[in-house]
Protein backbone atom coordinates (compact mmCIF):
# COMPACT_ATOMS: atom_id res chain seq x y z
CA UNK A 1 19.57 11.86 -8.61
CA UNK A 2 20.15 8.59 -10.39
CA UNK A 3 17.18 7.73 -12.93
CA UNK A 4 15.54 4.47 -12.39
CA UNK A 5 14.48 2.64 -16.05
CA UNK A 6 10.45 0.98 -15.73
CA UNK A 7 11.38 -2.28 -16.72
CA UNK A 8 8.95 -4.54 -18.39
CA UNK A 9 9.40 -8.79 -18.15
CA UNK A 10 12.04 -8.43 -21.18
CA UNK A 11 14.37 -5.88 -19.92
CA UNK A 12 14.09 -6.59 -16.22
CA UNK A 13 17.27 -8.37 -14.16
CA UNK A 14 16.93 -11.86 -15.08
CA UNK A 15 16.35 -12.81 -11.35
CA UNK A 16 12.96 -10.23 -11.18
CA UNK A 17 11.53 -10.98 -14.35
CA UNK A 18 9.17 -14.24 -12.22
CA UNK A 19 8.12 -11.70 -9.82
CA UNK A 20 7.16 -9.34 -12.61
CA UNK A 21 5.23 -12.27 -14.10
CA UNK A 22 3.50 -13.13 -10.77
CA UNK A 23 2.55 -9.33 -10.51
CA UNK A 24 1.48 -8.60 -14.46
CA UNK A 25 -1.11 -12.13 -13.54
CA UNK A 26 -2.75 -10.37 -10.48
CA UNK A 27 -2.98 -7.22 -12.22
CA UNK A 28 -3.58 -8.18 -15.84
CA UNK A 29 -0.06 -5.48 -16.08
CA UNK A 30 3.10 -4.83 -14.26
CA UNK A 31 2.37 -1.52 -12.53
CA UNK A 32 4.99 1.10 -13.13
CA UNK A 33 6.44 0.82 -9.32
CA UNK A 34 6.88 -2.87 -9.85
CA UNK A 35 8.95 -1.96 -13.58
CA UNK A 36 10.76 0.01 -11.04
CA UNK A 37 11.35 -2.06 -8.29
CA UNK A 38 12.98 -4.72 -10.84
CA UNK A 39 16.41 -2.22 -10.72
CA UNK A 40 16.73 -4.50 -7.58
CA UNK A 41 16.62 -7.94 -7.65
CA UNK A 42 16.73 -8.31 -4.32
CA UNK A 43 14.39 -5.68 -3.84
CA UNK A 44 11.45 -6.93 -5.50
CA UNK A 45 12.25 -10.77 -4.32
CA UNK A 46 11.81 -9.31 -0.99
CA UNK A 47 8.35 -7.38 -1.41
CA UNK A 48 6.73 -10.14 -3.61
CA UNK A 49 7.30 -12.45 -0.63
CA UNK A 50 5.75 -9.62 1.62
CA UNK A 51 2.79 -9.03 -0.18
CA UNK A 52 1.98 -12.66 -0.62
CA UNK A 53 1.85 -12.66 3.10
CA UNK A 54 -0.64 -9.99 4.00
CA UNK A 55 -2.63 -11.13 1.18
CA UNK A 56 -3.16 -14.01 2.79
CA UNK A 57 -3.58 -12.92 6.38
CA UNK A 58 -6.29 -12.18 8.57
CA UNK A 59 -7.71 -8.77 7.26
CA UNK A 60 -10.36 -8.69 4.62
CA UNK A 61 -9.11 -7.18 0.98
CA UNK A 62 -11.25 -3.89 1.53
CA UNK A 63 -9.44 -3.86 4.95
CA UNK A 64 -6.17 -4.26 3.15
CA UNK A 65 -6.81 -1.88 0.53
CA UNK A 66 -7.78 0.96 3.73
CA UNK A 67 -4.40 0.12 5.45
CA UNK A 68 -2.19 0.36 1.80
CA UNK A 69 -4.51 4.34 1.21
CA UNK A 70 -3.57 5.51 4.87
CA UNK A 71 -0.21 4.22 4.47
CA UNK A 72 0.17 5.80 1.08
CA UNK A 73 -0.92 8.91 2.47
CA UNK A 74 0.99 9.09 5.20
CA UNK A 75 4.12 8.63 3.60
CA UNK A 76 3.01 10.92 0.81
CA UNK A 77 3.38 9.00 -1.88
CA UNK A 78 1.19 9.91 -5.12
CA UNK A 79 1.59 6.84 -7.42
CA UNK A 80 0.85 4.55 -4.08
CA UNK A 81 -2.33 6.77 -3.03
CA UNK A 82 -3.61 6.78 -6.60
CA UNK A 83 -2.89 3.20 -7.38
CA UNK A 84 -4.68 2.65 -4.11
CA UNK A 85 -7.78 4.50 -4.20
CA UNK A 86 -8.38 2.38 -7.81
CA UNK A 87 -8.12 -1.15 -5.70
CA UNK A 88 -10.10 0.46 -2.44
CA UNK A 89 -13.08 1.20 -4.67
CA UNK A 90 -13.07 -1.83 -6.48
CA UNK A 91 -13.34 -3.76 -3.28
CA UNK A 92 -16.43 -1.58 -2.36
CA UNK A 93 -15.06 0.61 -0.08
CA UNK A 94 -17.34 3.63 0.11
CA UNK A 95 -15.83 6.35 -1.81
CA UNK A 96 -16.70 9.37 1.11
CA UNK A 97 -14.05 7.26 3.05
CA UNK A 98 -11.65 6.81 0.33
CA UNK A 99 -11.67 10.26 -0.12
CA UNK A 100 -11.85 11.19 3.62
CA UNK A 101 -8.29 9.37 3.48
CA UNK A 102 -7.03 11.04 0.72
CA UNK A 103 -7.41 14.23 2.02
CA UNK A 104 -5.97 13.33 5.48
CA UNK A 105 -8.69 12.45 7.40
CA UNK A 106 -10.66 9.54 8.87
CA UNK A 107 -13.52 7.38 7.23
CA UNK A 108 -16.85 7.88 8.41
CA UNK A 109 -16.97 4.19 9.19
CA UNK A 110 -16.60 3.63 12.69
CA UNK A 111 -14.01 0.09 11.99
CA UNK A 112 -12.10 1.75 9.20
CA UNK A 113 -12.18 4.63 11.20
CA UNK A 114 -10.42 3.35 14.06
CA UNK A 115 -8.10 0.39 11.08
CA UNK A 116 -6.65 3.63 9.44
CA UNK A 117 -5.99 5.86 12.37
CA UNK A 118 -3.92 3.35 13.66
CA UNK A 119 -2.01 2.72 10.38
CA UNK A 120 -1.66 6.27 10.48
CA UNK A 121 -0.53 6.90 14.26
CA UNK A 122 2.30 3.81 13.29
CA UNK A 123 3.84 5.19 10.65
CA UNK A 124 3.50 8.94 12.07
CA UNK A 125 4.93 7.53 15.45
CA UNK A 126 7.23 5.66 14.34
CA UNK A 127 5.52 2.38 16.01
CA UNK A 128 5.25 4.16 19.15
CA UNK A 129 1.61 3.89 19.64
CA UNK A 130 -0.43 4.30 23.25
CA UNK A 131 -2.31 1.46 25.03
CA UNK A 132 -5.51 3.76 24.54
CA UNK A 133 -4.75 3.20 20.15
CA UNK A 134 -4.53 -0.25 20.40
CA UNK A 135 -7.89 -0.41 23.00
CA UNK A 136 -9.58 1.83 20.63
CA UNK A 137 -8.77 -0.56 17.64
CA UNK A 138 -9.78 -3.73 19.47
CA UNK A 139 -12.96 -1.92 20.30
CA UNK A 140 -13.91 -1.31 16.96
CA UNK A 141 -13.77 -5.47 16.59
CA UNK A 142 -10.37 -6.24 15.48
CA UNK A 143 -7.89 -8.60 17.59
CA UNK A 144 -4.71 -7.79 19.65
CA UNK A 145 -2.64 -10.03 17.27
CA UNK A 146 -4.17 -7.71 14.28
CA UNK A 147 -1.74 -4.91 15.73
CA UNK A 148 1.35 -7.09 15.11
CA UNK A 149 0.06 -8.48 11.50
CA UNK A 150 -0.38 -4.59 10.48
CA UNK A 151 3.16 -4.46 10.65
CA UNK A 152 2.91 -7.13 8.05
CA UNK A 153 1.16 -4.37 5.93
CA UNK A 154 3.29 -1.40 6.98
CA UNK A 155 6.08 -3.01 5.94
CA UNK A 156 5.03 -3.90 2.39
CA UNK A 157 3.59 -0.32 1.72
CA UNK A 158 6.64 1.33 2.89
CA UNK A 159 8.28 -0.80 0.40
CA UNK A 160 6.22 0.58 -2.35
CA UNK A 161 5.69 4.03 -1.16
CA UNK A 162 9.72 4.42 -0.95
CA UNK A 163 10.33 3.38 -4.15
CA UNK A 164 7.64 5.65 -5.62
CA UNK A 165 8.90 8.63 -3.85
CA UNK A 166 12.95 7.84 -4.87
CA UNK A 167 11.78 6.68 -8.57
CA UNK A 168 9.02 8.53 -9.22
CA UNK A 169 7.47 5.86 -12.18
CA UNK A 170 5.00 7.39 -13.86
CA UNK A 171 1.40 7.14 -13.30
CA UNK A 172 -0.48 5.18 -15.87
CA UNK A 173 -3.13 6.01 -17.55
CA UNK A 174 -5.59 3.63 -15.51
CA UNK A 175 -4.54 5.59 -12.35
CA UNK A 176 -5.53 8.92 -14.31
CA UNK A 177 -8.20 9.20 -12.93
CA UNK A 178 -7.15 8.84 -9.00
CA UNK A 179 -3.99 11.06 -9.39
CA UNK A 180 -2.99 12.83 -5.86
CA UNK A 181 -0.43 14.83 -4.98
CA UNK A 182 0.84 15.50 -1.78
């Protein structure tokens, strides 16, 4: 398997290194998976658009942060699930739900409860969800249209959670603390 160098602004591709700098000012660093992700150009062009755009879309951060944990989990990818559980607590999310995520399950939290178990049943189904998932997750107060925009979302963390399964960057020590493994 081919070994994939965590580049930093100086040794990146000369066509990553502004989407490096726009990630290392949102995150005070470039995470490892971005270092990664800079092997490709294209690649990281691509998901820097992406996550601009659910960033700035209808779900709240802590919603965001629920959707990017499920998504991580689901796709079993450790350096995405650790990375984030940091960014779901800092939001506030309660840390019984984080966890109930991490270990598979659903938040006690009747919306994030019904937010993740649709993030979950899309990635698991392959998109294929039932009328009754999509009733369920309107119920719980979200909008029809939110369905379509968690695409949006999906797409972005199976970005990330790809690369982090194919490269495997290390975790850093920040993320100690939230390690996972599948």
């Amino acid at each position: 398997m081919p070994s994939y160098p965590i580049h930093t602004a100086a040794t990146a591709p000369e066509e990553a290194r502004p989407v490096l700098g726009e990630l290392a000012k949102t995150f005070g660093v470039i995470p490892n998976i971005a270092g990664a992700m800079a092997n490709s150009p294209a690649l990281i062009k691509a998901f820097a658009g992406l996550f601009r755009q659910v960033h700035s879309g209808t779900f709240t951060e802590a919603e965001i942060q629920m959707l990017l944990l499920t998504n991580a989990v689901a796709n079993s990818c450790d350096w995405a699930v650790a990375f984030h559980t940091m960014l779901a607590l800092k939001e506030g999310l309660a840390p019984a739900d984080v966890e109930a995520v991490r270990r598979r399950g659903i938040p006690a939290d009747g919306r994030l409860a019904a937010l993740s178990s649709l993030a979950r049943k899309l990635i698991e189904r392959r998109g294929h969800v039932s009328d009754h998932d999509v009733e369920t997750f309107v119920d719980a107060g979200f909008h029809g249209e939110q369905v379509l925009e968690m695409l949006a979302v999906t797409a972005a963390s199976t970005i990330t959670n790809y690369v982090g399964t194919i490269a495997r960057p290390p975790l850093e020590g920040f993320l100690q603390p939230h390690a996972w493994r599948a």
